[in-house]
C-alpha atoms as a PDB file:
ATOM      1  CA  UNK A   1      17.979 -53.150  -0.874  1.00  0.00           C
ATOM      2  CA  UNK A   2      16.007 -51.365   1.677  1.00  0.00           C
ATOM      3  CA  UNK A   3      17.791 -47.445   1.269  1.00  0.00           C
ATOM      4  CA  UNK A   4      17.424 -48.469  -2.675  1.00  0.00           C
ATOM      5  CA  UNK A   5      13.798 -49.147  -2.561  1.00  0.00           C
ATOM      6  CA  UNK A   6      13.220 -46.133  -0.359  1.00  0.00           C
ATOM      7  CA  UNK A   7      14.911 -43.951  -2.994  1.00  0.00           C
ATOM      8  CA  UNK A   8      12.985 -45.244  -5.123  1.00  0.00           C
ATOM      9  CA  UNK A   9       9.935 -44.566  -3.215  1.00  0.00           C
ATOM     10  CA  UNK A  10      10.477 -41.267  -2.765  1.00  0.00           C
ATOM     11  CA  UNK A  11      11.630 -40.606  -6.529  1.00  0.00           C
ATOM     12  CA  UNK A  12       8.127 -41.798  -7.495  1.00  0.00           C
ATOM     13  CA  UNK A  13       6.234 -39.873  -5.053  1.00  0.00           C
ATOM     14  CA  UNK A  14       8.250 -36.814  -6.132  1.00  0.00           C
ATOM     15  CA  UNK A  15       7.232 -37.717  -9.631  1.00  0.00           C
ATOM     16  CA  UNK A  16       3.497 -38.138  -8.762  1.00  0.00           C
ATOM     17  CA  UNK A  17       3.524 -34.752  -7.358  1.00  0.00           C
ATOM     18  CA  UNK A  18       5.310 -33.363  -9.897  1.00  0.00           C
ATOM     19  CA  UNK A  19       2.836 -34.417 -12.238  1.00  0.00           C
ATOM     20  CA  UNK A  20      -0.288 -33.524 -10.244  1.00  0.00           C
ATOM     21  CA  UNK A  21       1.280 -29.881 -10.147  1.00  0.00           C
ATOM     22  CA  UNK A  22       1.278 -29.657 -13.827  1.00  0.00           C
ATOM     23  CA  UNK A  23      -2.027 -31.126 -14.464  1.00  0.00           C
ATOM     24  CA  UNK A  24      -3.838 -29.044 -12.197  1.00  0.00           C
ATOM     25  CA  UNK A  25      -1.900 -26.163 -13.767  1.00  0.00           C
ATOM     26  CA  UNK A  26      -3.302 -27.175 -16.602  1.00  0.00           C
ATOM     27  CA  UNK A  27      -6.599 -27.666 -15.630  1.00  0.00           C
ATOM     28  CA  UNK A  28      -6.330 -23.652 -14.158  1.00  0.00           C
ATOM     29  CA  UNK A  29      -5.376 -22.349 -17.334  1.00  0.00           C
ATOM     30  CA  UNK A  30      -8.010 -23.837 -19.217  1.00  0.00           C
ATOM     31  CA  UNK A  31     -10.242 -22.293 -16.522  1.00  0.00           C
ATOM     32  CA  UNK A  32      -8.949 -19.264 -16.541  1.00  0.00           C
ATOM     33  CA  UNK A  33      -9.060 -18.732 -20.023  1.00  0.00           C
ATOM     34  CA  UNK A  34     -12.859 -19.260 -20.336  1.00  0.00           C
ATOM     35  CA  UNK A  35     -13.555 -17.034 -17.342  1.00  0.00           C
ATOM     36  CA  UNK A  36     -11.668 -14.147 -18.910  1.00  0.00           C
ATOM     37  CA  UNK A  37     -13.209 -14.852 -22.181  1.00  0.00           C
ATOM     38  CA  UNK A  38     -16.873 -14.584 -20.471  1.00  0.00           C
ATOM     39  CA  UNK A  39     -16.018 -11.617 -18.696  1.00  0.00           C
ATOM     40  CA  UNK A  40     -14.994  -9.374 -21.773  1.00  0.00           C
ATOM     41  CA  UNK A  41     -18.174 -10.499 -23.200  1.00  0.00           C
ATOM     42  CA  UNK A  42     -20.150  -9.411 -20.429  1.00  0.00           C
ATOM     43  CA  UNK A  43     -18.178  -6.029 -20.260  1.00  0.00           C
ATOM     44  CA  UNK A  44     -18.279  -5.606 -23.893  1.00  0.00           C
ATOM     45  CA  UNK A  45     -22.339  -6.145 -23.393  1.00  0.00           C
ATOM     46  CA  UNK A  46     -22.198  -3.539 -20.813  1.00  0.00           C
ATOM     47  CA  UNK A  47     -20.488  -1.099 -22.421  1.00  0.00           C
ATOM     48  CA  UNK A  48     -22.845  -1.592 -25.586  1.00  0.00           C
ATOM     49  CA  UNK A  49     -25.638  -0.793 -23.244  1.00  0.00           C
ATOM     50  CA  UNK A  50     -24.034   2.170 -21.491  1.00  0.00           C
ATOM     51  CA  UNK A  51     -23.470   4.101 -24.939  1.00  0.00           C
ATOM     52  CA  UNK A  52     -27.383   3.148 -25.659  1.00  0.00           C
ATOM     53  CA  UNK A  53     -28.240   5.109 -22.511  1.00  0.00           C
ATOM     54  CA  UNK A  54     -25.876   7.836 -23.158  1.00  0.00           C
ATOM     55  CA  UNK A  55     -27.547   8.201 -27.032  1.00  0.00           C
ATOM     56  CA  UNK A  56     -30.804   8.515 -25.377  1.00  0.00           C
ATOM     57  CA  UNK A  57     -30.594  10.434 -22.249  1.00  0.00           C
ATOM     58  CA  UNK A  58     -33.764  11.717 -21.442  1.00  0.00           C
ATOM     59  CA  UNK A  59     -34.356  13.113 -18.077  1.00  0.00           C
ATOM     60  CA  UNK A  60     -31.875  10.159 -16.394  1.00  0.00           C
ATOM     61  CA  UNK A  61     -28.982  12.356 -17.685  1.00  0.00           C
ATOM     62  CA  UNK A  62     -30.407  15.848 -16.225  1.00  0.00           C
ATOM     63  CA  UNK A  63     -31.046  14.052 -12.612  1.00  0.00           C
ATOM     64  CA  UNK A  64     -27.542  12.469 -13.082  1.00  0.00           C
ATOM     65  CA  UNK A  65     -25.891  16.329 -13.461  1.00  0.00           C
ATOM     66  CA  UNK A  66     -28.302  17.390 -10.565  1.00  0.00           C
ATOM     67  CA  UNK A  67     -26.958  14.406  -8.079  1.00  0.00           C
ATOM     68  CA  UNK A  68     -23.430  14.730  -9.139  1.00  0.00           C
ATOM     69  CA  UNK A  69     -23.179  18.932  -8.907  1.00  0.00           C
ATOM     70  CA  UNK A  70     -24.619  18.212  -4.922  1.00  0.00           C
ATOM     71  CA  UNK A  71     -22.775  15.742  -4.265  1.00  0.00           C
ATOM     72  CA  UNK A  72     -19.161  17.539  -5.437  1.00  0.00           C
ATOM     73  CA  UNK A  73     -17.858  19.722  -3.086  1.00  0.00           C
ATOM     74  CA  UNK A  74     -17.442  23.216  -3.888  1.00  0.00           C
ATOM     75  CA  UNK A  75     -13.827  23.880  -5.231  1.00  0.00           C
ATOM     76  CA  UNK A  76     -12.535  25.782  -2.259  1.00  0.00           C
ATOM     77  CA  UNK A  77     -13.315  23.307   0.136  1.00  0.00           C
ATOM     78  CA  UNK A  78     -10.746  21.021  -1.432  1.00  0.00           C
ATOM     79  CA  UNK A  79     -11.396  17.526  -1.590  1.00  0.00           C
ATOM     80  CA  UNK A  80     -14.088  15.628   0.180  1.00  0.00           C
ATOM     81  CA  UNK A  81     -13.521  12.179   2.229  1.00  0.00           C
ATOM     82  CA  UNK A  82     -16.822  10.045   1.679  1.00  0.00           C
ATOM     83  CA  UNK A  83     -17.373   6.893   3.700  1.00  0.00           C
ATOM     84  CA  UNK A  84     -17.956   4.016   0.753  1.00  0.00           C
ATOM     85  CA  UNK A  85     -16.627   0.248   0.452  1.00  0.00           C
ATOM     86  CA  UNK A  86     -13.516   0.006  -1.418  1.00  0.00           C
ATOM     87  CA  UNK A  87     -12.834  -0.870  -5.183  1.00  0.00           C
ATOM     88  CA  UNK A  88     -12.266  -4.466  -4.330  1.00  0.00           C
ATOM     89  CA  UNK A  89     -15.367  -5.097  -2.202  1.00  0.00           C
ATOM     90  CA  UNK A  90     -17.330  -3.632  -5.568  1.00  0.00           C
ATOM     91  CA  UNK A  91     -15.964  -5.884  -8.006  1.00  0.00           C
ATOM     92  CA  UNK A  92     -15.458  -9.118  -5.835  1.00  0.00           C
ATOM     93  CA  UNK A  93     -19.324  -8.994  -5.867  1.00  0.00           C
ATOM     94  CA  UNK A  94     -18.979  -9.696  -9.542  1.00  0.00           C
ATOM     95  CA  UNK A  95     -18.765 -13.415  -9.790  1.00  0.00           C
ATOM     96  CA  UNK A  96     -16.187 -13.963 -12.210  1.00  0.00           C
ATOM     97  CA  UNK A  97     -13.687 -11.603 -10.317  1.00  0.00           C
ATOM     98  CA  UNK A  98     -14.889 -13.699  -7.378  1.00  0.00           C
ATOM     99  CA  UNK A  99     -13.883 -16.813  -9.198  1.00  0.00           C
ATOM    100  CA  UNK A 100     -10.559 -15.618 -10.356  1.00  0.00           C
ATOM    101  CA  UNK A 101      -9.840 -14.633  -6.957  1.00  0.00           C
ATOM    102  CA  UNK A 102     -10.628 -18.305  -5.219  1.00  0.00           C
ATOM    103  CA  UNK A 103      -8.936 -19.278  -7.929  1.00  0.00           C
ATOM    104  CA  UNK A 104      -5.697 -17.594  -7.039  1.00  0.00           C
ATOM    105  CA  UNK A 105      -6.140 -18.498  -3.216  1.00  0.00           C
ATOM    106  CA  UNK A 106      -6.325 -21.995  -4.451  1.00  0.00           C
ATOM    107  CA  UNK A 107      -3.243 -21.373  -6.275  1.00  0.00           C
ATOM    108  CA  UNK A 108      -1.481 -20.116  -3.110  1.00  0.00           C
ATOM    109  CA  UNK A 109      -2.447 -23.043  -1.100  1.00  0.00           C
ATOM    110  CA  UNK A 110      -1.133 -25.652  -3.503  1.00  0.00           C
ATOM    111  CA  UNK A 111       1.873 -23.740  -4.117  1.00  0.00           C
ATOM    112  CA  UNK A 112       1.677 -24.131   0.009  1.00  0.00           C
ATOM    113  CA  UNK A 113       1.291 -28.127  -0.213  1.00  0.00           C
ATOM    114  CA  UNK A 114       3.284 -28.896  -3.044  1.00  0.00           C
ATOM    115  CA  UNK A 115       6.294 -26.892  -1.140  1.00  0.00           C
ATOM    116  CA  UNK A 116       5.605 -29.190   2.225  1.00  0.00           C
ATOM    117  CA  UNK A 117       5.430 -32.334   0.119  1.00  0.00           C
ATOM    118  CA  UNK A 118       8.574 -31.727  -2.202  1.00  0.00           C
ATOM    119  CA  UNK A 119      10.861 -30.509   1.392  1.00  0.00           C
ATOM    120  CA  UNK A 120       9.342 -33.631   3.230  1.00  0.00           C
ATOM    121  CA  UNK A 121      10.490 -35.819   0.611  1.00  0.00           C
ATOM    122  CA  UNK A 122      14.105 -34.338  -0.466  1.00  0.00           C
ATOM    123  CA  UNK A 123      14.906 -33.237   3.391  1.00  0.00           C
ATOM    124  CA  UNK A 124      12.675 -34.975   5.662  1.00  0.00           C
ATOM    125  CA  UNK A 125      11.453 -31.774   6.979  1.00  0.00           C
ATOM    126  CA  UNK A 126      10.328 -28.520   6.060  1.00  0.00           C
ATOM    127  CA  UNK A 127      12.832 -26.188   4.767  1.00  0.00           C
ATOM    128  CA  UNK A 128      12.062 -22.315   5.909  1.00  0.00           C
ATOM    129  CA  UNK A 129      15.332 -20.867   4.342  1.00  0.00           C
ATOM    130  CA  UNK A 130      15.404 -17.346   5.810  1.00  0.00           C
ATOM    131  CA  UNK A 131      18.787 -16.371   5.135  1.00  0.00           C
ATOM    132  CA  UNK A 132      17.478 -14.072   2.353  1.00  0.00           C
ATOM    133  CA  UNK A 133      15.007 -12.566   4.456  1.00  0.00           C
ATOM    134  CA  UNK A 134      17.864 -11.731   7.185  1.00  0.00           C
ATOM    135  CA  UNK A 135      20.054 -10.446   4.960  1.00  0.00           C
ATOM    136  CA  UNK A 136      17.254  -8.064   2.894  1.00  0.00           C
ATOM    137  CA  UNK A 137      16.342  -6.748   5.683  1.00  0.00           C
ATOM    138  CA  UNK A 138      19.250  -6.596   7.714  1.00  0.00           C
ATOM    139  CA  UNK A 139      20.651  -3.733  10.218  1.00  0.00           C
ATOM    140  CA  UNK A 140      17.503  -3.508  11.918  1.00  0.00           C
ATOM    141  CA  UNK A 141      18.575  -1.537  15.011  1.00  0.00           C
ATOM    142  CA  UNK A 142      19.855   1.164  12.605  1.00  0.00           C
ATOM    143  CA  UNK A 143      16.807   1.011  10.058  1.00  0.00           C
ATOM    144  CA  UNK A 144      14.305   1.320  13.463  1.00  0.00           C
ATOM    145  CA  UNK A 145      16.393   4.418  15.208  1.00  0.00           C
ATOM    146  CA  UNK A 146      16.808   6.249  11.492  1.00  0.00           C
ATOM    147  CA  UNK A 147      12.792   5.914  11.264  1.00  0.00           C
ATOM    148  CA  UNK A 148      11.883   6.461  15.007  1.00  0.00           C
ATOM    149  CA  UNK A 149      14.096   9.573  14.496  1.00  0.00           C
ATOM    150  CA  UNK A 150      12.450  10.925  11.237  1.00  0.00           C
ATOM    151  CA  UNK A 151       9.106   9.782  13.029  1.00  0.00           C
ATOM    152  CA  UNK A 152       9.581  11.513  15.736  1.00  0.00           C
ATOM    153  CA  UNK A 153      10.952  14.665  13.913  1.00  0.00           C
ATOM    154  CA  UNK A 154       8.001  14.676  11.299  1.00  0.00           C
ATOM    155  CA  UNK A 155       5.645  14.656  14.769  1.00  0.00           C
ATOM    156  CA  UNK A 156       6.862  17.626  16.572  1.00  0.00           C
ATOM    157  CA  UNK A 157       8.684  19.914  14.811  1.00  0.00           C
ATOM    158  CA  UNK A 158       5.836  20.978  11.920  1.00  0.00           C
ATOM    159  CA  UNK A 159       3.054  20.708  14.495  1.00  0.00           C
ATOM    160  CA  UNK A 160       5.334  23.533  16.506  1.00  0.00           C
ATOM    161  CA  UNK A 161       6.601  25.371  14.332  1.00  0.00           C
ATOM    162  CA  UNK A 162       2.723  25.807  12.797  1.00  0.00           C
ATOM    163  CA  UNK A 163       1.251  26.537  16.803  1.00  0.00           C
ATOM    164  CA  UNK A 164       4.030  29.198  17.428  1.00  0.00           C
ATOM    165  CA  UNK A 165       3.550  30.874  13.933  1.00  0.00           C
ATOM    166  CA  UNK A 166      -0.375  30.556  14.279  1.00  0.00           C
ATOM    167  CA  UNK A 167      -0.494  31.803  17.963  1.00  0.00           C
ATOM    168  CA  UNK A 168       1.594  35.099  17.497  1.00  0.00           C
ATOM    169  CA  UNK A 169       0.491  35.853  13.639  1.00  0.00           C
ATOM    170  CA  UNK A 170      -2.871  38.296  14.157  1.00  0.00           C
ATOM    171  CA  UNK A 171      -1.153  40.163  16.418  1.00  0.00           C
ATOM    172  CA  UNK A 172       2.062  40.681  14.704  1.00  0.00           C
ATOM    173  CA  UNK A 173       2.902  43.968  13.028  1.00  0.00           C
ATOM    174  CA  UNK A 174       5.583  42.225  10.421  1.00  0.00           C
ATOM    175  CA  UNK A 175       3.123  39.293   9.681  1.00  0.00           C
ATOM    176  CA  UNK A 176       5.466  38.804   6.239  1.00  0.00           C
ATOM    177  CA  UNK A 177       8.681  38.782   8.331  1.00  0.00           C
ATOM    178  CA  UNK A 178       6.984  36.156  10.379  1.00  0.00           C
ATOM    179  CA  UNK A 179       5.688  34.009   7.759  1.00  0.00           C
ATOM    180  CA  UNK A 180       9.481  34.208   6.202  1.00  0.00           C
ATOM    181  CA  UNK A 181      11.350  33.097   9.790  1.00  0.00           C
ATOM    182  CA  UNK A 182       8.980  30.318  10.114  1.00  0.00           C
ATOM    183  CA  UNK A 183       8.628  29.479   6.141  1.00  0.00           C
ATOM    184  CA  UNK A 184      12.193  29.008   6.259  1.00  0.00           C
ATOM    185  CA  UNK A 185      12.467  26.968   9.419  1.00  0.00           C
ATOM    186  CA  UNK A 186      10.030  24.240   8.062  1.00  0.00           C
ATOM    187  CA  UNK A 187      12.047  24.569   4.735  1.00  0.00           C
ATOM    188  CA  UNK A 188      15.288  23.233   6.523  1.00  0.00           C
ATOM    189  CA  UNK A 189      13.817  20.849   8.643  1.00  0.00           C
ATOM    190  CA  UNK A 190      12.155  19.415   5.306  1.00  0.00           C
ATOM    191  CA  UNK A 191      16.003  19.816   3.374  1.00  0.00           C
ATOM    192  CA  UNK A 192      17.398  17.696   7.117  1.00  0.00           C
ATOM    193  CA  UNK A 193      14.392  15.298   6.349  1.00  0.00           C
ATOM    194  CA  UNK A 194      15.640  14.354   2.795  1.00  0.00           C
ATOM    195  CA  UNK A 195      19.751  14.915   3.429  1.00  0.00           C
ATOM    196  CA  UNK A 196      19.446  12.849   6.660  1.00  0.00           C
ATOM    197  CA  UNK A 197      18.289   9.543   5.477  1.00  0.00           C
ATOM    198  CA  UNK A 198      19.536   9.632   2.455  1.00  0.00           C
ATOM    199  CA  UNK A 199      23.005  10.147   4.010  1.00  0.00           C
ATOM    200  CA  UNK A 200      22.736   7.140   6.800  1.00  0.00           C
ATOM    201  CA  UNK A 201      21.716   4.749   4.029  1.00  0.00           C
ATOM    202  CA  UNK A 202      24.873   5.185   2.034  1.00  0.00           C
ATOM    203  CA  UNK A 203      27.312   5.793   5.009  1.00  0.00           C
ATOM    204  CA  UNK A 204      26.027   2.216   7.191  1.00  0.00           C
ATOM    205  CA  UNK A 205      25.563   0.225   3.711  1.00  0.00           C
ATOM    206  CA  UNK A 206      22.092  -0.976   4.670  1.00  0.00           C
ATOM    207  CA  UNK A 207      20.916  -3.899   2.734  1.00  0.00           C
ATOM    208  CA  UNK A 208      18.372  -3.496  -0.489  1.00  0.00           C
ATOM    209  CA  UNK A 209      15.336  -3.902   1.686  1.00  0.00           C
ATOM    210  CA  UNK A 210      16.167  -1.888   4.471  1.00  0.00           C
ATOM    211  CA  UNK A 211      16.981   0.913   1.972  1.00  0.00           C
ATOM    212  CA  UNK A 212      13.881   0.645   0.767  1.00  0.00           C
ATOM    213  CA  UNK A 213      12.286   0.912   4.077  1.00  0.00           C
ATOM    214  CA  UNK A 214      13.982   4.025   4.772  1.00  0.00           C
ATOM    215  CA  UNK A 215      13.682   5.975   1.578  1.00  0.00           C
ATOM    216  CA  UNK A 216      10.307   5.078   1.373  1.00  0.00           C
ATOM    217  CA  UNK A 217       9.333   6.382   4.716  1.00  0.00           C
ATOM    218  CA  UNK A 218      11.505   9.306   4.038  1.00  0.00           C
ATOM    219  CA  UNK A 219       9.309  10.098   1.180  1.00  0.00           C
ATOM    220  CA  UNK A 220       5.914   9.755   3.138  1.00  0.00           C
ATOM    221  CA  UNK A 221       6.697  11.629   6.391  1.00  0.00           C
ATOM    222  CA  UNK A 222       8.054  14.510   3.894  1.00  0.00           C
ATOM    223  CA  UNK A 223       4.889  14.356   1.707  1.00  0.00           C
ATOM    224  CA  UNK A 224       2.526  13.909   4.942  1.00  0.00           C
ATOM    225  CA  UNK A 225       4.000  17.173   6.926  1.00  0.00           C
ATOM    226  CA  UNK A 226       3.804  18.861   3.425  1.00  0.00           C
ATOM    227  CA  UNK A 227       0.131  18.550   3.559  1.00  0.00           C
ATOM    228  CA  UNK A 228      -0.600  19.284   7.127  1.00  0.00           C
ATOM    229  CA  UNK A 229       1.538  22.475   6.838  1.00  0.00           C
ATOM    230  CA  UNK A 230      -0.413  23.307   3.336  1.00  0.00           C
ATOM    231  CA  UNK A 231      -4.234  22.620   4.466  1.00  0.00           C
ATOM    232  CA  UNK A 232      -3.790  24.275   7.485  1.00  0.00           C
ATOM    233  CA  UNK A 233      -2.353  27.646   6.415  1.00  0.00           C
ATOM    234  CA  UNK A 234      -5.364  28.822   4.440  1.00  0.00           C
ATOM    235  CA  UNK A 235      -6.948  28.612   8.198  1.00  0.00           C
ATOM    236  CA  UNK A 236      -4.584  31.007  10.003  1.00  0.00           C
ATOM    237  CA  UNK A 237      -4.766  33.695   6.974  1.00  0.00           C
ATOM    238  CA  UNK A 238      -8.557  33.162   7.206  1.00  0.00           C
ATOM    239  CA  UNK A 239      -8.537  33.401  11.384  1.00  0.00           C
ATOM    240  CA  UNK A 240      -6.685  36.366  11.212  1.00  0.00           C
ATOM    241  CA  UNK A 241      -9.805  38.163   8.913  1.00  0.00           C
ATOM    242  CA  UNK A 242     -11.834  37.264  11.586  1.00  0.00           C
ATOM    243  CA  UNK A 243     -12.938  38.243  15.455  1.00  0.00           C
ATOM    244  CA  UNK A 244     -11.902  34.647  16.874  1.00  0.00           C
ATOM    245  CA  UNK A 245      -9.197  34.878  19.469  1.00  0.00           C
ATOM    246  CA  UNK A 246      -8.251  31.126  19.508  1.00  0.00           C
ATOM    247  CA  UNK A 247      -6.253  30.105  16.470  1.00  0.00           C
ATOM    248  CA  UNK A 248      -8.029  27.115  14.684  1.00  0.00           C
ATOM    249  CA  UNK A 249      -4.314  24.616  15.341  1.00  0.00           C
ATOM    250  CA  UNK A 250      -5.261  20.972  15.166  1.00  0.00           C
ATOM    251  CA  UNK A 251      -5.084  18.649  17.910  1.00  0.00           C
ATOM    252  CA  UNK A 252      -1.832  16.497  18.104  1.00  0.00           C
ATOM    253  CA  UNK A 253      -3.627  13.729  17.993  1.00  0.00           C
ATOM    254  CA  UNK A 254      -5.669  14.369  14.790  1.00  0.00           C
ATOM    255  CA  UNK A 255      -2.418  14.967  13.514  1.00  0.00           C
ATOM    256  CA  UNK A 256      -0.372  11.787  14.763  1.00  0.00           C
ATOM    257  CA  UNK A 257      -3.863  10.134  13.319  1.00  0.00           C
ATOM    258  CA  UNK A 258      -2.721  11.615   9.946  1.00  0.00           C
ATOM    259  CA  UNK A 259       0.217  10.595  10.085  1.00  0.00           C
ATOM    260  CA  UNK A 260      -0.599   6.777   9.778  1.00  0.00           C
ATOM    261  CA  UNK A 261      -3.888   7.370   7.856  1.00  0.00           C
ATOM    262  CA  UNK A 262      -3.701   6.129   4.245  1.00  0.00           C
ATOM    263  CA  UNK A 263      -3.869   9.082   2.390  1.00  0.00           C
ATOM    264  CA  UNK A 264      -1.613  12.387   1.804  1.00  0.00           C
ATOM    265  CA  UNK A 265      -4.364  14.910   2.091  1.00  0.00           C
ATOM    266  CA  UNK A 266      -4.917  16.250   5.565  1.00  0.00           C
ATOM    267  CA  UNK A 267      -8.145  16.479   7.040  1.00  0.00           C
ATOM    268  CA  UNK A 268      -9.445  17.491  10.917  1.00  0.00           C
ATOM    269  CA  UNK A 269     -11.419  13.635  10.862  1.00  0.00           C
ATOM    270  CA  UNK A 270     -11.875  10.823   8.404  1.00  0.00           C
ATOM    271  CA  UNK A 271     -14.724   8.956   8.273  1.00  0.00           C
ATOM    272  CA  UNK A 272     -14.366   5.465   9.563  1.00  0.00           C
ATOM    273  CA  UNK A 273     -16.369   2.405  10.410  1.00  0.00           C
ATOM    274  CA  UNK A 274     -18.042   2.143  13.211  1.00  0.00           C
ATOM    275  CA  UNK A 275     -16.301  -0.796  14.488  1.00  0.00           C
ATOM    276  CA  UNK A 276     -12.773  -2.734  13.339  1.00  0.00           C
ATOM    277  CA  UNK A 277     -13.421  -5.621  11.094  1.00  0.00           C
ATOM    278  CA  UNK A 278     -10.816  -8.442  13.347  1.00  0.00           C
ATOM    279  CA  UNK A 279     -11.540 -10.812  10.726  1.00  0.00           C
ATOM    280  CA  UNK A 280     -10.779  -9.034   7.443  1.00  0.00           C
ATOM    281  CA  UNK A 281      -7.678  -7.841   8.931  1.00  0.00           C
ATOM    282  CA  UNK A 282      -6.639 -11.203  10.124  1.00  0.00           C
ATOM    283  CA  UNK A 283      -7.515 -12.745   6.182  1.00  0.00           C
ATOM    284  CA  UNK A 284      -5.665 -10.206   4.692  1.00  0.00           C
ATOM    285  CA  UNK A 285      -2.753 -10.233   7.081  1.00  0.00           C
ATOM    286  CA  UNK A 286      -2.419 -14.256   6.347  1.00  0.00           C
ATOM    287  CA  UNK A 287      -2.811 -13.656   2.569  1.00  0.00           C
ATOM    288  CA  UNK A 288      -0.055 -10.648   2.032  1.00  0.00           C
ATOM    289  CA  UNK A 289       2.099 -13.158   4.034  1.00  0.00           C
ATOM    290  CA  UNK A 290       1.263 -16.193   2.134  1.00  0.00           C
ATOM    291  CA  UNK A 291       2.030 -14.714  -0.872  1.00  0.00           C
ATOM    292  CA  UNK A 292       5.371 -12.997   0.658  1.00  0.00           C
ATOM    293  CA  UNK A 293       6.609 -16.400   1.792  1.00  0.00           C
ATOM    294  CA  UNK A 294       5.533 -17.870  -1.558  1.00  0.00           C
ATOM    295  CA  UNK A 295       7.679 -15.475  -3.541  1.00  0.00           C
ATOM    296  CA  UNK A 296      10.683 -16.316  -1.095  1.00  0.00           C
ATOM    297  CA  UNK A 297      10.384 -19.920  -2.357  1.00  0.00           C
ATOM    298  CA  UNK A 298      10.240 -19.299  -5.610  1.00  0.00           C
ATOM    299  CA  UNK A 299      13.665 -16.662  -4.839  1.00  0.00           C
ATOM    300  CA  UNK A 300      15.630 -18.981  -3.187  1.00  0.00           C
ATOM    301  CA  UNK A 301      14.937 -22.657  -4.925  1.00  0.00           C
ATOM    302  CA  UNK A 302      15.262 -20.865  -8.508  1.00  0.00           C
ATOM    303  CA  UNK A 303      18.869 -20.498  -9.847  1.00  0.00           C
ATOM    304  CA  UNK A 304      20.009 -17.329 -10.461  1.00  0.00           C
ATOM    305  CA  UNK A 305      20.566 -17.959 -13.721  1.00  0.00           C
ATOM    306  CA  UNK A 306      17.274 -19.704 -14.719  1.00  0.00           C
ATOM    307  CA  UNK A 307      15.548 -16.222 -13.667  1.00  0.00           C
ATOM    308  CA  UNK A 308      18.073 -14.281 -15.752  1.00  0.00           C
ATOM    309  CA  UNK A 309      17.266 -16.753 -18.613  1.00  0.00           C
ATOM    310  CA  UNK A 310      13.520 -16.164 -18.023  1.00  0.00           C
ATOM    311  CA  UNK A 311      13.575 -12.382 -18.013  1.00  0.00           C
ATOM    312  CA  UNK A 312      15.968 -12.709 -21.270  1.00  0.00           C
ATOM    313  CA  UNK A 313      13.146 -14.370 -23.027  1.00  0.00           C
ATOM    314  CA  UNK A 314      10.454 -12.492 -21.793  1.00  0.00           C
ATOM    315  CA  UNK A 315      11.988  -9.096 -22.873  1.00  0.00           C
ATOM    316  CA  UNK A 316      12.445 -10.713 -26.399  1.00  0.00           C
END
């Protein structure tokens, strides 16, 4: 009688949370909906107003052409790196995109609870269930030497090969014989960059995530040397015009700083904050794996064939 009426127990407490899951999805949607509603409004509003302002311009539109043609670079100087807050920042000061964004956090942490209730019920403890996770991402060792090698190789041999054209190119009497040697150099280091990877993938059989690692990076180192080698060329044809004696080579580490910065257009400097924000980083480090460990639940305690089922009907 006792194991029956613990069953029991934990049937209805399943049951309870079950319910509570659904009814706060509910409630959410409901939410949602109005939220979404009130913000198309609003941006249909603004819009109304914006063309109102563009039908009368007046002199706002003449000081607006003034502050935009000083504020764009001139065309040669290629692309300019401003300090300003990012996208997100801007419209999370919006309230409803503020809202919808709490509301999504809230979403994550009763996914978060309902997942700890449901495994302390069923198994008495909580259930991690990594064996996905090891075997996405699995070969390590080899995925970690076949980047540390491209790393490595995307490091030194561009920033070289660029010095030792740079160094001897005003004084060279076959500058276009020199420009070919070393031209053709970087081209089959960047033809070893993309054979190379490619070729360790498909000869260890590295699982779907660790290809994906590798191919990926592949792709960035070969796009990231691409640009140092392209922004810094115009320099040396320009130094060799001129009276300087030193040629203008970055440093290696404003280059190794390129490397990891998030973009794909080389510059000397970027400009930065004056100090690292410990905090952001640690919220948004929490919340990218929140949400990662989130989607592994949903992976592993869906059947396979309720997700094919699912995508079935949605692409109907």
């Amino acid at each position: 009688m006792d194991l029956e009426h613990v069953i029991n127990r934990k049937m209805d407490l399943k049951r309870k949370a079950e319910l509570l899951k659904s009814e706060l999805m509910k409630e959410v949607d409901i939410h949602f909906d109005e939220f979404v509603n009130n913000l198309i409004e609003e941006s249909t509003a603004l819009e109304a107003s914006t063309a109102a302002t563009n039908f009368y311009p007046g002199n706002g539109e003449k000081d607006g052409n003034k502050v935009r043609a000083v504020a764009r670079p001139p065309p040669e100087h290629g692309k300019l790196f401003m300090s300003r807050r990012s996208l997100l920042d801007e419209l999370f000061e919006v309230n409803h995109f503020r809202t919808i964004y709490h509301m999504f956090i809230a979403l994550l942490i009763l996914f978060i609870l309902s997942t700890l209730v449901v495994d302390g019920i069923d198994q008495g403890r909580l259930v991690l269930e990594f064996d996905l996770l090891e075997y996405a991402f699995g070969k390590f060792p080899i995925v970690f030497s076949t980047w540390l090698c491209m790393f490595l190789g995307t490091l030194i041999i561009p920033y070289v090969l660029l010095s030792m054209w740079a160094q001897g190119y005003k004084t060279s009497s076959h500058r276009k014989l020199r420009t070919l040697l070393y031209g053709t150099l970087y081209m089959t280091f960047q033809m070893g960059l993309g054979f190379c990877p490619a070729y360790i993938v498909l000869q260890h059989n590295l699982p779907p995530a660790s290809r994906f690692v590798v191919i990926l990076e592949q792709i960035r180192l070969i796009m990231k040397s691409h640009s140092f080698i392209r922004e810094n060329i115009p320099r040396i044809f320009s130094f060799a015009k001129e009276k300087a004696s030193v040629a203008p080579v970055p440093q290696v580490t404003q280059y190794l700083y390129f490397l990891f910065a998030p973009t794909l257009i080389y510059r000397d400097s970027y400009p930065r904050n004056p100090s690292i924000r410990w905090g952001y980083v640690a919220t948004k480090f929490l919340q990218v794996n929140g949400s990662f460990y989130n989607v592994l639940k949903c992976v592993v305690q869906l059947p396979c064939q309720s997700i094919i089922t699912c995508i079935a009907n949605t692409c109907a």
